[in-house]
Protein backbone atom coordinates (compact mmCIF):
# COMPACT_ATOMS: atom_id res chain seq x y z
CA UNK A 1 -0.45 -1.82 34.09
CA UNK A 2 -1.53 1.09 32.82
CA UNK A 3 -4.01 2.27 29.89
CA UNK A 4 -1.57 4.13 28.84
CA UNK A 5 -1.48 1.27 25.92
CA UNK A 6 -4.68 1.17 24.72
CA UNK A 7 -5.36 5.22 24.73
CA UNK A 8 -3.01 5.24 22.62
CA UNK A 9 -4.34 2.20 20.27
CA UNK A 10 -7.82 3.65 20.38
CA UNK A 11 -6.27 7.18 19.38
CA UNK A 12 -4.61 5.52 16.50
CA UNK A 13 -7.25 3.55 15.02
CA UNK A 14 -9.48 6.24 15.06
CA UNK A 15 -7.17 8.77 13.41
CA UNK A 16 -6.51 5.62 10.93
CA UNK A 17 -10.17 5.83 10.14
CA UNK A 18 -10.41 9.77 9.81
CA UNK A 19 -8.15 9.66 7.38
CA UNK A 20 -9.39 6.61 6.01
CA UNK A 21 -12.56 8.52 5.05
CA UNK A 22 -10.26 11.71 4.51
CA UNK A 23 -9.10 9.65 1.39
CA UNK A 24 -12.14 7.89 0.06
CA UNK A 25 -13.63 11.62 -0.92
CA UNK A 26 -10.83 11.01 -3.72
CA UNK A 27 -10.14 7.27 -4.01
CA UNK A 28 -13.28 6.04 -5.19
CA UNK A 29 -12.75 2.82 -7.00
CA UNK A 30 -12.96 -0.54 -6.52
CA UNK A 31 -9.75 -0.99 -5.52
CA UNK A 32 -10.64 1.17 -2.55
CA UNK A 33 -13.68 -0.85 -1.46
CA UNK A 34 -11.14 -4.28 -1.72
CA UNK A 35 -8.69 -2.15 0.32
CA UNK A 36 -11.15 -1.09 3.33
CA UNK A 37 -13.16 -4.91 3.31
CA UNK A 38 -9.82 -6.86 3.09
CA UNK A 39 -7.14 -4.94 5.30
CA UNK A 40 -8.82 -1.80 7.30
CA UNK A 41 -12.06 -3.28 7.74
CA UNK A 42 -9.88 -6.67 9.67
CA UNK A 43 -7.72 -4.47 11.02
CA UNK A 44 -10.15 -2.43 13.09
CA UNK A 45 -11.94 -5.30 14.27
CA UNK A 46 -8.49 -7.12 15.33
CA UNK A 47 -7.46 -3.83 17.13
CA UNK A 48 -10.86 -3.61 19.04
CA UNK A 49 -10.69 -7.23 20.35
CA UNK A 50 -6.85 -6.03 21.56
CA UNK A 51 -7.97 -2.79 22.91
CA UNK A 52 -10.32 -4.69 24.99
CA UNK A 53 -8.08 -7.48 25.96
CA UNK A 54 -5.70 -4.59 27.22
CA UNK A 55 -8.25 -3.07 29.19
CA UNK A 56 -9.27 -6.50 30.64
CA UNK A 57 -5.51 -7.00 31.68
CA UNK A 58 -5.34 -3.94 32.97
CA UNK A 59 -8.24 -4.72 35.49
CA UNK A 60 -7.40 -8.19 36.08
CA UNK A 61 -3.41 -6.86 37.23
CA UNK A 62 -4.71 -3.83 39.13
CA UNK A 63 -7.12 -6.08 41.44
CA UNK A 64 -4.02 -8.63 41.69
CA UNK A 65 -2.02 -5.39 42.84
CA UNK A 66 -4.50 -4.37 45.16
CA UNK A 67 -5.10 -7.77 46.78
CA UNK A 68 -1.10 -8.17 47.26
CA UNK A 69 -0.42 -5.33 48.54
CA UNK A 70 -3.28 -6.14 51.33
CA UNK A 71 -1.78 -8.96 51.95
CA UNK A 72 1.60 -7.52 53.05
């Protein structure tokens, strides 16, 4: 496996958040603030914990590679 995956994730959420901010010069309101702290705010953090999970799989199936292919 690849981290192909999470490049990708990790390029998205961070272009999510540049034009997050992008938008809050203009969007000012409350409803903003309820937007970012109930759905982007979560959504970052939920993306971060998969980004690393990804990573972690990635590892964990690259050593398993490795050691089968010793193995043979």
């Amino acid at each position: 496996m690849s981290k192909e995956g999470s490049t990708k994730l990790t390029y998205a959420i961070k272009n999510l958040r540049k034009h997050w901010e992008l938008a809050r010069v203009h969007w000012q309101d409350q409803v903003a603030k309820d937007f970012e702290s109930n759905h982007l705010a979560p959504l970052e953090t939920r993306v971060n914990a998969v980004i690393r999970g990804m990573d972690k799989l990635a590892e964990v199936t690259a050593k398993v590679k490795r050691d089968c292919s010793e193995n043979r």
